[in-house]
N, C-alpha and C. Protein backbone atom coordinates (compact mmCIF):
# COMPACT_ATOMS: atom_id res chain seq x y z
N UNK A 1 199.66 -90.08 -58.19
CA UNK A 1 200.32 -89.74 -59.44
C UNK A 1 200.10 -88.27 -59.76
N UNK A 2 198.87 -87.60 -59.51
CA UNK A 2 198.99 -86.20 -60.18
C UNK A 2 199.27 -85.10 -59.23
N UNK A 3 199.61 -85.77 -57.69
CA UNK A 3 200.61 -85.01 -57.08
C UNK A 3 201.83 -84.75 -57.03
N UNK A 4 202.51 -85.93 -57.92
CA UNK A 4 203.47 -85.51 -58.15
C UNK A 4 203.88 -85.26 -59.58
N UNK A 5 203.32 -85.21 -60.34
CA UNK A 5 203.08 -84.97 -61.66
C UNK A 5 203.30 -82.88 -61.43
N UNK A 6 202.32 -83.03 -60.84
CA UNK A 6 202.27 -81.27 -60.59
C UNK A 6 203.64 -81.15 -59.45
N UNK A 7 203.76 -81.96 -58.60
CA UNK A 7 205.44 -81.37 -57.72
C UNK A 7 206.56 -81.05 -58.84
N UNK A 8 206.58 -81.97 -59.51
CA UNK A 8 207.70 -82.05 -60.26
C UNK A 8 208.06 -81.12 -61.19
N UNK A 9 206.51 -80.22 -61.85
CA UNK A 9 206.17 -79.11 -62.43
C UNK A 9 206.71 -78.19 -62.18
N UNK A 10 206.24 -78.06 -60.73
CA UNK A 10 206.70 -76.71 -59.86
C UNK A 10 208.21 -76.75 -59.16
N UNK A 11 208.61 -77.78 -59.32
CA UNK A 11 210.15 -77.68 -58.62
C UNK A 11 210.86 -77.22 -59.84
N UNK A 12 210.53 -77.38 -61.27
CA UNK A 12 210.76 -77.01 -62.40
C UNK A 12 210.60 -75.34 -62.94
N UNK A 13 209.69 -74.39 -61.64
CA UNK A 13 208.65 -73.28 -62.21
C UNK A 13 208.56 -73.16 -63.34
N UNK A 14 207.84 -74.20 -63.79
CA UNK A 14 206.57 -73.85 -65.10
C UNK A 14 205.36 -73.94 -64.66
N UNK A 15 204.89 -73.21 -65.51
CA UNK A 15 203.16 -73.11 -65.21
C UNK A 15 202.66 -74.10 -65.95
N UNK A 16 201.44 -74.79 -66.13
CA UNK A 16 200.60 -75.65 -66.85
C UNK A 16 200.91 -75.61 -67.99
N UNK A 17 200.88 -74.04 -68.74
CA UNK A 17 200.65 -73.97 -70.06
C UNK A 17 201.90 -73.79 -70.87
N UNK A 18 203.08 -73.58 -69.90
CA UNK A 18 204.48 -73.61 -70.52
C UNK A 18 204.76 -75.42 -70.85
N UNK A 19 204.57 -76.48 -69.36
CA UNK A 19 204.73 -77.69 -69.59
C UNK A 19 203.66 -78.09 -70.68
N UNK A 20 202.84 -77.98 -70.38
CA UNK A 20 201.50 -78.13 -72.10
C UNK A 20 202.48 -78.25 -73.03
N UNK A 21 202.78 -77.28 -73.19
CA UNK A 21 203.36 -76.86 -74.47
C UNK A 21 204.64 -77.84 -74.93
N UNK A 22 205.77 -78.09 -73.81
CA UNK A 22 206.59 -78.55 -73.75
C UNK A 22 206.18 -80.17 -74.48
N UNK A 23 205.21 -80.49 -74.04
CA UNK A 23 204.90 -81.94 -74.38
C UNK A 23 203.78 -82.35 -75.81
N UNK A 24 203.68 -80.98 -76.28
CA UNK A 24 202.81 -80.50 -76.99
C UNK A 24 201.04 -81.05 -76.86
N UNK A 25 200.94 -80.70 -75.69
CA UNK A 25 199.16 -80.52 -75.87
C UNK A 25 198.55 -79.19 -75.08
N UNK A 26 197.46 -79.05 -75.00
CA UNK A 26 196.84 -77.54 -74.32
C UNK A 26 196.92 -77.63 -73.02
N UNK A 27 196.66 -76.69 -72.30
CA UNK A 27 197.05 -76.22 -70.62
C UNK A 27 195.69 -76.89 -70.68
N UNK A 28 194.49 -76.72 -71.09
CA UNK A 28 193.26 -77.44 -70.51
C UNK A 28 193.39 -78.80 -70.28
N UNK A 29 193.63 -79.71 -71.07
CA UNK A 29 193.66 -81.17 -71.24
C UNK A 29 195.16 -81.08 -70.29
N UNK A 30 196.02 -80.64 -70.04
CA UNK A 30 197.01 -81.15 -69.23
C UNK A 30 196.99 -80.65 -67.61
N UNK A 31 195.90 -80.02 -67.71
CA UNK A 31 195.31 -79.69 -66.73
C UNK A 31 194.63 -80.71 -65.59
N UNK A 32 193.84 -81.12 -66.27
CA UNK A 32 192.59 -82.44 -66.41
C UNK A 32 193.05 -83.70 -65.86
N UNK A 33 194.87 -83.83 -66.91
CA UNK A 33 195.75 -84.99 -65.75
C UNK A 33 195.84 -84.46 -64.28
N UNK A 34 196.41 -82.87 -64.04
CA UNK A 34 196.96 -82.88 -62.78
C UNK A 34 195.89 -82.77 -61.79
N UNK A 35 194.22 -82.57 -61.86
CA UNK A 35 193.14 -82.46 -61.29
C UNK A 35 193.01 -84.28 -61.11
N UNK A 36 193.14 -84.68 -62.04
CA UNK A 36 192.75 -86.43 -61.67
C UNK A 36 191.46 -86.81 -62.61
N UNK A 37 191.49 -85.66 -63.64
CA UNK A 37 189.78 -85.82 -63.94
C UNK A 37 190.00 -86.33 -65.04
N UNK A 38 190.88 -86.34 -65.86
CA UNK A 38 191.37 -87.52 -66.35
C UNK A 38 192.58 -88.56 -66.19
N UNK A 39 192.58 -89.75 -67.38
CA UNK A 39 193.44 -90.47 -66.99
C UNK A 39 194.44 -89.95 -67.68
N UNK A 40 195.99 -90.37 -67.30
CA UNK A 40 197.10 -89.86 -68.26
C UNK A 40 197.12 -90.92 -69.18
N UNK A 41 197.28 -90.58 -70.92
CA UNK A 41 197.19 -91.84 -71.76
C UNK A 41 198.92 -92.48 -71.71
N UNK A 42 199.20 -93.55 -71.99
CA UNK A 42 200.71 -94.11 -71.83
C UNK A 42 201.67 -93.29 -72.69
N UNK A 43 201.43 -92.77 -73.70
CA UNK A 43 202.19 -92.03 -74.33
C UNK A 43 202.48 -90.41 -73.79
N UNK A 44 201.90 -89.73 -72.75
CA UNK A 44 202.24 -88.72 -72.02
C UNK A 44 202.58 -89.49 -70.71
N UNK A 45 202.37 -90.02 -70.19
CA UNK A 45 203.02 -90.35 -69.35
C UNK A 45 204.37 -90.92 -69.13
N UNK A 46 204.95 -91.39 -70.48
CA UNK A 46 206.20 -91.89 -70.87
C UNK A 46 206.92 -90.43 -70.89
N UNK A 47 206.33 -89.33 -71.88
CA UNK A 47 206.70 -87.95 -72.34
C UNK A 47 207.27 -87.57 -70.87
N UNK A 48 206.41 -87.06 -70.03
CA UNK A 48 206.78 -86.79 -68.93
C UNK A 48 207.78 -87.49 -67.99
N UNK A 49 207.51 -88.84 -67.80
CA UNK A 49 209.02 -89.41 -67.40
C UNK A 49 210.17 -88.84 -67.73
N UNK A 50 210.24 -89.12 -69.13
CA UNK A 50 211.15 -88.67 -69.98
C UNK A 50 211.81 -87.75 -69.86
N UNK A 51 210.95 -86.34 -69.35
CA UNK A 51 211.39 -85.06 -70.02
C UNK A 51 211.72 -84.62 -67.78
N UNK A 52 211.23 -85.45 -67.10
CA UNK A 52 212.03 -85.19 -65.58
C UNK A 52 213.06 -85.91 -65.30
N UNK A 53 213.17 -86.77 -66.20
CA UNK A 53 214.30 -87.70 -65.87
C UNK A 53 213.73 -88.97 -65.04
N UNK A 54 212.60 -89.39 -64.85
CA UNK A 54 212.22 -90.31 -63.72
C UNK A 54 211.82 -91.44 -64.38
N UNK A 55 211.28 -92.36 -64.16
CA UNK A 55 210.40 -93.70 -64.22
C UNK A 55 208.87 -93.57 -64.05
N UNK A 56 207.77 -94.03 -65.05
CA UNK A 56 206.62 -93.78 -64.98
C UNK A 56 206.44 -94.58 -63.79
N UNK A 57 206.99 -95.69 -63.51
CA UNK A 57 206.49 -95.96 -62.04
C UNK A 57 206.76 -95.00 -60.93
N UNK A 58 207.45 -94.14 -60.79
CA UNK A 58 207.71 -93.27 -59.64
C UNK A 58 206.50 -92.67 -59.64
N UNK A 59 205.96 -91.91 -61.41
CA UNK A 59 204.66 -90.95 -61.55
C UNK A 59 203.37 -91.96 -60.91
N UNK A 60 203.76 -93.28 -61.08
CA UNK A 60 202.40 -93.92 -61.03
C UNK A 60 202.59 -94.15 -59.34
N UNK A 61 203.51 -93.97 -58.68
CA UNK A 61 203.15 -94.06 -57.16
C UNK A 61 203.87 -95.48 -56.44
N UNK A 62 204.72 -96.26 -57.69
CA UNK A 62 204.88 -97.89 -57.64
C UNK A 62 206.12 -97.71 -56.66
N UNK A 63 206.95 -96.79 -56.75
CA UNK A 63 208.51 -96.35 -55.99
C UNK A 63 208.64 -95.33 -55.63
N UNK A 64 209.02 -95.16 -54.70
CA UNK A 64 209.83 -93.86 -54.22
C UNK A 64 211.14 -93.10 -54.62
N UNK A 65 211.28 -93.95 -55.77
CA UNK A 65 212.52 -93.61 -56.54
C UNK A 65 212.29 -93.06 -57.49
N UNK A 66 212.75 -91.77 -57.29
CA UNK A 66 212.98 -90.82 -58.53
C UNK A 66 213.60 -90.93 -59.64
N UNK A 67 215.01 -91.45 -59.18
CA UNK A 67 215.91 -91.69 -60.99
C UNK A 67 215.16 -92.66 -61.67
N UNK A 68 215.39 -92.65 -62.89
CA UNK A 68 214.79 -93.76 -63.90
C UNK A 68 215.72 -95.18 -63.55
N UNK A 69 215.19 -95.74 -64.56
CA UNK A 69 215.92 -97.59 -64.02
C UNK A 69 217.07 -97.07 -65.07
N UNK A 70 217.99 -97.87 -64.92
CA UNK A 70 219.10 -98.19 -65.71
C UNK A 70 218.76 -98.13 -67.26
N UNK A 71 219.00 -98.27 -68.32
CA UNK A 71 218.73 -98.66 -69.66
C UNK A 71 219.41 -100.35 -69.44
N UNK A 72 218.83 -101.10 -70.41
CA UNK A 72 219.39 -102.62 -70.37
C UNK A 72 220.27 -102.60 -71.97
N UNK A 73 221.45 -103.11 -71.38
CA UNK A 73 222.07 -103.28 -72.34
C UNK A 73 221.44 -104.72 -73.35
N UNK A 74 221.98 -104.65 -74.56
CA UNK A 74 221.86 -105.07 -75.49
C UNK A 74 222.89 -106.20 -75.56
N UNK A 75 222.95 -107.99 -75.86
CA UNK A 75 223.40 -108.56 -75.87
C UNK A 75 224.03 -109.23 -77.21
C-alpha cells in the first residue's frame, strides 16, 4: 500500500507537502503513511482514493485495478 500510495504521488509530481496539504494534514504525518510507520486511518485513505480516482482496495494491494468500482445505483 505505501508503494503505491507514493507511485501515484509522483506520477501526479507533487511533493509530500503539496499532497499534505491537498488532503489537509502536515508533510510529517503524511509522511509516516508513505514510510509504513504508520497506519493510514479509513478516512485518509478513502481521501486519497478519492482524490486519484482509484479504489481503496487497489491502495490496500486487494486488485490490480486502478479505476474505482462502479457507483451502485439506487433502486
Amino acid at each position: 500500500m505505501y508503494v503505491k500510495i507514493r507511485e501515484l504521488r509522483e506520477d501526479r509530481d507533487l511533493s509530500q507537502k503539496e499532497f499534505a496539504q491537498i488532503i489537509g494534514m502536515s508533510q510529517t504525518g503524511y509522511s509516516k503513511y508513505e514510510t509504513g510507520e504508520n497506519d493510514i486511518p479509513t478516512g485518509i485513505l478513502i481521501a486519497i482514493a478519492k482524490y486519484y480516482g482509484t479504489s481503496v482496495d487497489y491502495l490496500l494491494g486487494l486488485t490490480d485495478v486502478k479505476e474505482p468500482y462502479p457507483a451502485k445505483r439506487q433502486v
